[in-house]
PDB file of N, CA and C in Angstrom:
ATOM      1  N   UNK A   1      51.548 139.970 176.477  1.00  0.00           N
ATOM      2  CA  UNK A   1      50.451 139.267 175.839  1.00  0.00           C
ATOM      3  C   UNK A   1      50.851 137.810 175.666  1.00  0.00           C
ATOM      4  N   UNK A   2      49.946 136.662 175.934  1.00  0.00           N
ATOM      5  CA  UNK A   2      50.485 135.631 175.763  1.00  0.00           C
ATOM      6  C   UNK A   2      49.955 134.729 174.568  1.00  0.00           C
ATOM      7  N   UNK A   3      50.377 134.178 174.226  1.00  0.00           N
ATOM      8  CA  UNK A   3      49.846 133.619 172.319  1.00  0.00           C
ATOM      9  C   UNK A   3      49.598 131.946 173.339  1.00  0.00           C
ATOM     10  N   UNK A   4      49.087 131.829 172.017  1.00  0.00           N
ATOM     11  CA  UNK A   4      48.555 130.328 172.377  1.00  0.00           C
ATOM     12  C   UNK A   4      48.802 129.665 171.107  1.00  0.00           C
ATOM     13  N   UNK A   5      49.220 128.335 171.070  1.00  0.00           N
ATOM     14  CA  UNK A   5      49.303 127.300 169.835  1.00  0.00           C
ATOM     15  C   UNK A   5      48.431 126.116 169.544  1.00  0.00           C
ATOM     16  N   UNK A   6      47.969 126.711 168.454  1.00  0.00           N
ATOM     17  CA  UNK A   6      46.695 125.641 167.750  1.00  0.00           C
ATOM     18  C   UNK A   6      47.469 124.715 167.168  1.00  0.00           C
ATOM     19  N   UNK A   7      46.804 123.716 166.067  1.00  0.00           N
ATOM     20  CA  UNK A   7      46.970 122.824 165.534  1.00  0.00           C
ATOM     21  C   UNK A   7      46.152 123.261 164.215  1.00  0.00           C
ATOM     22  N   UNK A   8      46.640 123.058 162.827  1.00  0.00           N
ATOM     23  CA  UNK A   8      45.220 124.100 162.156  1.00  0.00           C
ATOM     24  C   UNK A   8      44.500 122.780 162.171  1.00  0.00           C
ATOM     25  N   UNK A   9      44.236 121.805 162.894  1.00  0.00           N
ATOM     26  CA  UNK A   9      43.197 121.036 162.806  1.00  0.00           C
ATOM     27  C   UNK A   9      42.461 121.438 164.192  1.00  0.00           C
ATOM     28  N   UNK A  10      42.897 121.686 165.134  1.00  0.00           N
ATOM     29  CA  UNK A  10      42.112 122.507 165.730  1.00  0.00           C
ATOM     30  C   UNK A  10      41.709 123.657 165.991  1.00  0.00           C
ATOM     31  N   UNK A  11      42.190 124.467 164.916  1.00  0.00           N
ATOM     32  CA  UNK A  11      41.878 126.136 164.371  1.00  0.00           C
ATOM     33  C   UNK A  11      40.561 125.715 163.778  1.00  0.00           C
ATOM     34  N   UNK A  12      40.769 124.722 162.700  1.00  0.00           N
ATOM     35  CA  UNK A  12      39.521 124.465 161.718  1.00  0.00           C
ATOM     36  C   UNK A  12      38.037 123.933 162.818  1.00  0.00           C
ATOM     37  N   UNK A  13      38.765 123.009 163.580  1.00  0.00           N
ATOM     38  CA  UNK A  13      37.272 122.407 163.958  1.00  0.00           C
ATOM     39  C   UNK A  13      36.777 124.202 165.085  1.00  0.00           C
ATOM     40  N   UNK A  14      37.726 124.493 165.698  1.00  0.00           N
ATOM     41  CA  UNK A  14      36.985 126.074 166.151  1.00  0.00           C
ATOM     42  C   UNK A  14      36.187 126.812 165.489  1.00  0.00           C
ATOM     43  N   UNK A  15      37.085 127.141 164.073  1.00  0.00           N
ATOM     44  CA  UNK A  15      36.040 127.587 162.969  1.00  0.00           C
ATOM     45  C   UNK A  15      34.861 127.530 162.779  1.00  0.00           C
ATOM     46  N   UNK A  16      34.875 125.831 162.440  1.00  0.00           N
ATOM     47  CA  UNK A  16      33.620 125.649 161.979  1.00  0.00           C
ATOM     48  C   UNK A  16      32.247 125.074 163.217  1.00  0.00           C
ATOM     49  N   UNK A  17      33.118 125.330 164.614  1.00  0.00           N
ATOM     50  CA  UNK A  17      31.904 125.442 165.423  1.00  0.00           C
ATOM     51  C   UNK A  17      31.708 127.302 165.461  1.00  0.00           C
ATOM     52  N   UNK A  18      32.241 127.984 165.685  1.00  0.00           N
ATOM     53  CA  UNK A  18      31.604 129.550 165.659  1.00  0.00           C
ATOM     54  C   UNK A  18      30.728 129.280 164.325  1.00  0.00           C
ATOM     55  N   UNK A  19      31.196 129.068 163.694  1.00  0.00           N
ATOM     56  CA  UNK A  19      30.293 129.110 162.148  1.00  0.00           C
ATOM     57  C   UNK A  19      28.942 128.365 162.258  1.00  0.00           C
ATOM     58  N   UNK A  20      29.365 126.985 163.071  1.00  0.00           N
ATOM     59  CA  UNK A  20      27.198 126.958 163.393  1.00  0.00           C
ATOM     60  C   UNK A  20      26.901 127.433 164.360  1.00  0.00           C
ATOM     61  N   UNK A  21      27.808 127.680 165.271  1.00  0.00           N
ATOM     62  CA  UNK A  21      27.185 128.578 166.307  1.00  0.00           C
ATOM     63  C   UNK A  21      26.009 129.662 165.590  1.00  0.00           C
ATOM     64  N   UNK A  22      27.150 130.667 165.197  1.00  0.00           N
ATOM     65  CA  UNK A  22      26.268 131.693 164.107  1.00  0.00           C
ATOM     66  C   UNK A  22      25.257 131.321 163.721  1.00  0.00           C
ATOM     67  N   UNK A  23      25.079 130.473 162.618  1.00  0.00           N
ATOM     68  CA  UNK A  23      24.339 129.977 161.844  1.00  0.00           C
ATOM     69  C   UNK A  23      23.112 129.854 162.633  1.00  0.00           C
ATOM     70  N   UNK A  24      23.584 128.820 163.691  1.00  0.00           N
ATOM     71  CA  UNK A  24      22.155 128.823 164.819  1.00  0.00           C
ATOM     72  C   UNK A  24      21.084 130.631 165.141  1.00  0.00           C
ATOM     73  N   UNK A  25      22.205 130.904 165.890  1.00  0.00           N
ATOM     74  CA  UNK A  25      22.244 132.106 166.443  1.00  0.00           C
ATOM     75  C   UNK A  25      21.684 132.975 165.395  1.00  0.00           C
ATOM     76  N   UNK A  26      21.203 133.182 164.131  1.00  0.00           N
ATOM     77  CA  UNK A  26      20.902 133.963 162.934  1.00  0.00           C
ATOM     78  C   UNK A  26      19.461 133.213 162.850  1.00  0.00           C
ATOM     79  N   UNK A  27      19.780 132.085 163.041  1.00  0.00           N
ATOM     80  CA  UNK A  27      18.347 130.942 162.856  1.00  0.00           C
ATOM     81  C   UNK A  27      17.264 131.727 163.893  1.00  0.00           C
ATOM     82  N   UNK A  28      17.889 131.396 164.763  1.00  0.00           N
ATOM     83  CA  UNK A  28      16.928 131.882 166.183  1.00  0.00           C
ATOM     84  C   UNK A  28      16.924 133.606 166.256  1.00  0.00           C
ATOM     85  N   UNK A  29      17.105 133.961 165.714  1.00  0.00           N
ATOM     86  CA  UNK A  29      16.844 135.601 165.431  1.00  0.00           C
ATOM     87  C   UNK A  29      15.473 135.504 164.373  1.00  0.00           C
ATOM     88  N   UNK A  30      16.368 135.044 163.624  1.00  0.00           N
ATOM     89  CA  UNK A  30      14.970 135.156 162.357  1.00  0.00           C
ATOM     90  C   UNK A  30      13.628 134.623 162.575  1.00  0.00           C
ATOM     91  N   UNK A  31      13.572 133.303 163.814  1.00  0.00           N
ATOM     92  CA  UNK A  31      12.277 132.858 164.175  1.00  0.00           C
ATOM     93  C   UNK A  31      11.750 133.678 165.347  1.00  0.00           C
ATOM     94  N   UNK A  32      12.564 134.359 166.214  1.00  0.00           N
ATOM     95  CA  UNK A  32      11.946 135.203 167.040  1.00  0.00           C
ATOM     96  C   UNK A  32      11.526 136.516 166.782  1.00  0.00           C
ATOM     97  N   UNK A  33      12.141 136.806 165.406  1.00  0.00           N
ATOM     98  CA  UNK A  33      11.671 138.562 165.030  1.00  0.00           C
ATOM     99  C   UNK A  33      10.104 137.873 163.925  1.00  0.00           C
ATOM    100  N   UNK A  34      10.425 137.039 163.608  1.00  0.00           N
ATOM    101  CA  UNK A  34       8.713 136.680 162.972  1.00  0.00           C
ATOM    102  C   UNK A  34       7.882 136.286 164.281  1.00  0.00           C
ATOM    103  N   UNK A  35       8.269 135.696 165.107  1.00  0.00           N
ATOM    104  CA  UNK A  35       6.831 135.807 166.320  1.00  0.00           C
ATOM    105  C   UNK A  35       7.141 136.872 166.723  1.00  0.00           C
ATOM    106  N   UNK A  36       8.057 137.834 167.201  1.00  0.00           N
ATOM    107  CA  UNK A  36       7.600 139.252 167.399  1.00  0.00           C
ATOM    108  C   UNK A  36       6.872 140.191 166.785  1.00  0.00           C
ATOM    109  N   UNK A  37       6.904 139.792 165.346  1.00  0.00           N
ATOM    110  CA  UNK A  37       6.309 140.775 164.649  1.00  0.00           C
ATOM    111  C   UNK A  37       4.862 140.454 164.789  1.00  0.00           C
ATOM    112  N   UNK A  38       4.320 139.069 165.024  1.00  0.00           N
ATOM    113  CA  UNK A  38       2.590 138.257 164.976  1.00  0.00           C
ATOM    114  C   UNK A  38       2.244 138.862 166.308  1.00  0.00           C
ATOM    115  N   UNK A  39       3.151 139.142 167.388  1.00  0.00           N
ATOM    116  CA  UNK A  39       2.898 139.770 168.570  1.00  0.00           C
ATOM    117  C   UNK A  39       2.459 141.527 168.881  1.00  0.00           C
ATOM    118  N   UNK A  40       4.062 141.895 168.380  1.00  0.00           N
ATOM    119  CA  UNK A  40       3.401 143.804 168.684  1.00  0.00           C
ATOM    120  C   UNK A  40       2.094 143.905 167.972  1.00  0.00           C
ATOM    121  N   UNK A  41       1.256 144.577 168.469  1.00  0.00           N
ATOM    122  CA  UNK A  41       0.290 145.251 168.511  1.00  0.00           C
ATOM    123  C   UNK A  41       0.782 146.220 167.038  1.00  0.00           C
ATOM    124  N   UNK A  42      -0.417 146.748 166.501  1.00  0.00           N
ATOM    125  CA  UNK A  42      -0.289 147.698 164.995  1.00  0.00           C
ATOM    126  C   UNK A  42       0.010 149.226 165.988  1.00  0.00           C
ATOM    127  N   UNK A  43      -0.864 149.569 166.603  1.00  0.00           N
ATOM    128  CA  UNK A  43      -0.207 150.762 167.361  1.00  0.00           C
ATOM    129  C   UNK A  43       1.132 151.092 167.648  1.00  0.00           C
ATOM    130  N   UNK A  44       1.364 150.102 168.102  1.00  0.00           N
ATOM    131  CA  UNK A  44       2.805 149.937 169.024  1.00  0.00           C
ATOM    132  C   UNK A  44       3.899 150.140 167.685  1.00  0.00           C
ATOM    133  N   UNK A  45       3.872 149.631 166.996  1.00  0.00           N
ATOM    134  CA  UNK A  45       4.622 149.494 165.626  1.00  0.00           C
ATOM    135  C   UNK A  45       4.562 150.708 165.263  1.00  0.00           C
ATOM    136  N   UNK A  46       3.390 151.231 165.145  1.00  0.00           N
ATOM    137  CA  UNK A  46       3.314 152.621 164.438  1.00  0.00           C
ATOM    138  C   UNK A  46       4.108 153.617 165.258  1.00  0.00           C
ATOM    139  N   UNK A  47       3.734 153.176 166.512  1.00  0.00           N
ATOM    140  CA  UNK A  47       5.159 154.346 167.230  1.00  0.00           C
ATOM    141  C   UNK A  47       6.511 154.417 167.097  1.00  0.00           C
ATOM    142  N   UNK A  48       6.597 152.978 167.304  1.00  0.00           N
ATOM    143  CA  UNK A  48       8.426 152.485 166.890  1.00  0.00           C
ATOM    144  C   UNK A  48       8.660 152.804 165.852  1.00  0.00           C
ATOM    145  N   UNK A  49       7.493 152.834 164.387  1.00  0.00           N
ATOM    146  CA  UNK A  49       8.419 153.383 163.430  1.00  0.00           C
ATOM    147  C   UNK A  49       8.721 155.023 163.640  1.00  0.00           C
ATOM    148  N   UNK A  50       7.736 155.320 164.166  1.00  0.00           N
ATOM    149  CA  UNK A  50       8.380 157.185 164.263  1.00  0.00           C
ATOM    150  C   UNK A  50       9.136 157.493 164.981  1.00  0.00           C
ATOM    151  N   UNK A  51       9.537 156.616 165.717  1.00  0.00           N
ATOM    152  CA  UNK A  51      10.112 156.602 166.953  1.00  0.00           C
ATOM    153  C   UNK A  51      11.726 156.900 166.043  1.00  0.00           C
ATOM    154  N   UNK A  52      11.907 155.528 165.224  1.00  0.00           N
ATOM    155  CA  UNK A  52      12.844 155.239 164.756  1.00  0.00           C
ATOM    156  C   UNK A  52      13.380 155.947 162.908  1.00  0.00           C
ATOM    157  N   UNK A  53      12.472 156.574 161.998  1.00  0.00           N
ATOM    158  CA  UNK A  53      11.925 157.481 161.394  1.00  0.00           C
ATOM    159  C   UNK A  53      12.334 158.511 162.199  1.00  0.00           C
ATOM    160  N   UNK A  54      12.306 159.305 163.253  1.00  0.00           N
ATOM    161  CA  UNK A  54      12.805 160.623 163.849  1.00  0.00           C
ATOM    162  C   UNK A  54      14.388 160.515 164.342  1.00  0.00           C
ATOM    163  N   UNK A  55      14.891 159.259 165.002  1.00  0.00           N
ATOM    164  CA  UNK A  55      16.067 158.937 164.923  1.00  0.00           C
ATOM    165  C   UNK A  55      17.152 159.179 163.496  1.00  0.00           C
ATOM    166  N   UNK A  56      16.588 158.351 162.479  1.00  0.00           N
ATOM    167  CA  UNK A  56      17.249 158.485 160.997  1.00  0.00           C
ATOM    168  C   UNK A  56      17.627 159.825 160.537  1.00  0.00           C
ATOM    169  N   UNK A  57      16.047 160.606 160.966  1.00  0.00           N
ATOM    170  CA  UNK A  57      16.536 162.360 160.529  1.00  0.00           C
ATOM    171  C   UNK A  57      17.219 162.594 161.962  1.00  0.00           C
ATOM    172  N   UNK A  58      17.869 162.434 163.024  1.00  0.00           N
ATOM    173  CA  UNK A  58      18.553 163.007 163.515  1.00  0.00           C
ATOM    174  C   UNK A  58      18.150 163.774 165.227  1.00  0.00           C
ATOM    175  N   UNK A  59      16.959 163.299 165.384  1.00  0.00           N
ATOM    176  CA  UNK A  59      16.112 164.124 166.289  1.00  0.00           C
ATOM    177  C   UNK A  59      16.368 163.223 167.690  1.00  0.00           C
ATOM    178  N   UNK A  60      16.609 163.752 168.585  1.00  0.00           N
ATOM    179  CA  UNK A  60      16.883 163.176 170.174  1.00  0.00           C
ATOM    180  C   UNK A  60      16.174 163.460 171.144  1.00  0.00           C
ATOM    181  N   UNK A  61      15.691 162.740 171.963  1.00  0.00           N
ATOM    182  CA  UNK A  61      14.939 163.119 172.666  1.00  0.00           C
ATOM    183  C   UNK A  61      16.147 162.823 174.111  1.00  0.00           C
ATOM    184  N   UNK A  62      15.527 163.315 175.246  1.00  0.00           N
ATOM    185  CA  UNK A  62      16.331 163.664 176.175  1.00  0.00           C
ATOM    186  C   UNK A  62      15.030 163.332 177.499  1.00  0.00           C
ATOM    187  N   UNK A  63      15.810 162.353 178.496  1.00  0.00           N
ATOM    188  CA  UNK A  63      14.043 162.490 179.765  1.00  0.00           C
ATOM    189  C   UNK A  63      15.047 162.434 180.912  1.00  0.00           C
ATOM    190  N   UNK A  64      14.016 162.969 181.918  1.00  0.00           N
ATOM    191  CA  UNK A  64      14.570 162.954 183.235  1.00  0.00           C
ATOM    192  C   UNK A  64      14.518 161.866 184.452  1.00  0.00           C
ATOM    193  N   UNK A  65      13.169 161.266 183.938  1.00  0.00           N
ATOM    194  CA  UNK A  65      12.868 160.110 184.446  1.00  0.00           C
ATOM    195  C   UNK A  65      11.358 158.787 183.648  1.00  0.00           C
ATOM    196  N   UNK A  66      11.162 158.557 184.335  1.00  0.00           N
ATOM    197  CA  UNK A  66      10.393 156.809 183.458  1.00  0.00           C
ATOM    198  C   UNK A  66       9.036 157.852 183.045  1.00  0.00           C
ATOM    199  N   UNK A  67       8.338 158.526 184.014  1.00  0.00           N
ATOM    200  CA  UNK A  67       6.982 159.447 183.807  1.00  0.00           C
ATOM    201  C   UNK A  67       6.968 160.159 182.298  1.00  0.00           C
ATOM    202  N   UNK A  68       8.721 160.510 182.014  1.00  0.00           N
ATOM    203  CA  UNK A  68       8.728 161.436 180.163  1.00  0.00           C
ATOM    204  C   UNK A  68       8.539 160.474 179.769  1.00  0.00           C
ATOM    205  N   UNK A  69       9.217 159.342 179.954  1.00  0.00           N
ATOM    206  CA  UNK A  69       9.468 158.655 178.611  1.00  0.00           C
ATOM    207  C   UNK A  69       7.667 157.770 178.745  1.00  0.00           C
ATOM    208  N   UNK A  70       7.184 157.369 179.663  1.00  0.00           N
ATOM    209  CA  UNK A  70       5.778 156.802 179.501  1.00  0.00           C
ATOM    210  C   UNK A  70       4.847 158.442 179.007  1.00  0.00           C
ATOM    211  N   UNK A  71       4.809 159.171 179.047  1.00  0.00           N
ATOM    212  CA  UNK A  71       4.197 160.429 178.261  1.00  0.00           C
ATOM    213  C   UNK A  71       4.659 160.751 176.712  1.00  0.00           C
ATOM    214  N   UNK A  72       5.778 160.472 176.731  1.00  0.00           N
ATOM    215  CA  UNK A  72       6.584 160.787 175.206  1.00  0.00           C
ATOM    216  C   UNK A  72       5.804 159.700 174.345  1.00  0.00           C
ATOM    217  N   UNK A  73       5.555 158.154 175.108  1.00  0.00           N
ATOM    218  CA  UNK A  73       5.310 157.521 174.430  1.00  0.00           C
ATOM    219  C   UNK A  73       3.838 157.146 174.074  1.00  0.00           C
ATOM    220  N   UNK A  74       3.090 158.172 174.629  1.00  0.00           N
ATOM    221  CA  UNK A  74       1.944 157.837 174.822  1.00  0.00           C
ATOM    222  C   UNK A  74       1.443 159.220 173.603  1.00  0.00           C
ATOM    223  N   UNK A  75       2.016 159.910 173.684  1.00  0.00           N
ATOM    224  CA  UNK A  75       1.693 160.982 173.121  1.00  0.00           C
ATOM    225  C   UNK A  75       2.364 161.124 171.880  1.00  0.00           C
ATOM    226  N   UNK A  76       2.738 159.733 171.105  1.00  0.00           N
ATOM    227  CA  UNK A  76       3.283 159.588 169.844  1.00  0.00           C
ATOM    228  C   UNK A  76       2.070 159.769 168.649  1.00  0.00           C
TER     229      UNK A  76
END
């Protein structure tokens, strides 16, 4: 394994770019799950929650190909 040698002045400035990295990266989550949410459809939601509601209790579904899973999902 080979180590590498910082400077903690350049440990710190690493730091504190991951840290706005993040920061960004949390930013732009939070503005894209609010226009996702103005987007899905109320149907669609209502499936994902049972979808995800049947997951929590434990329930799996299993497909063989794209035809189950467009029937599974249609027939929520």
């Amino acid at each position: 394994m080979n180590t590498i040698t910082l400077s903690k002045i350049e440990y710190l400035n690493m730091h504190k770019t991951q840290k706005e990295l993040k920061q960004r990266l949390d930013l732009m989550e939070k503005k894209l799950m609010d226009f996702a949410k103005d987007e899905v459809v109320s149907t669609y939601a209502i499936k994902l929650n049972k979808i995800s509601a049947d997951m929590d209790n434990g329930v799996g579904v299993r497909f063989a190909d794209a035809s189950e899973v467009k029937n599974y999902l249609e027939n929520l």
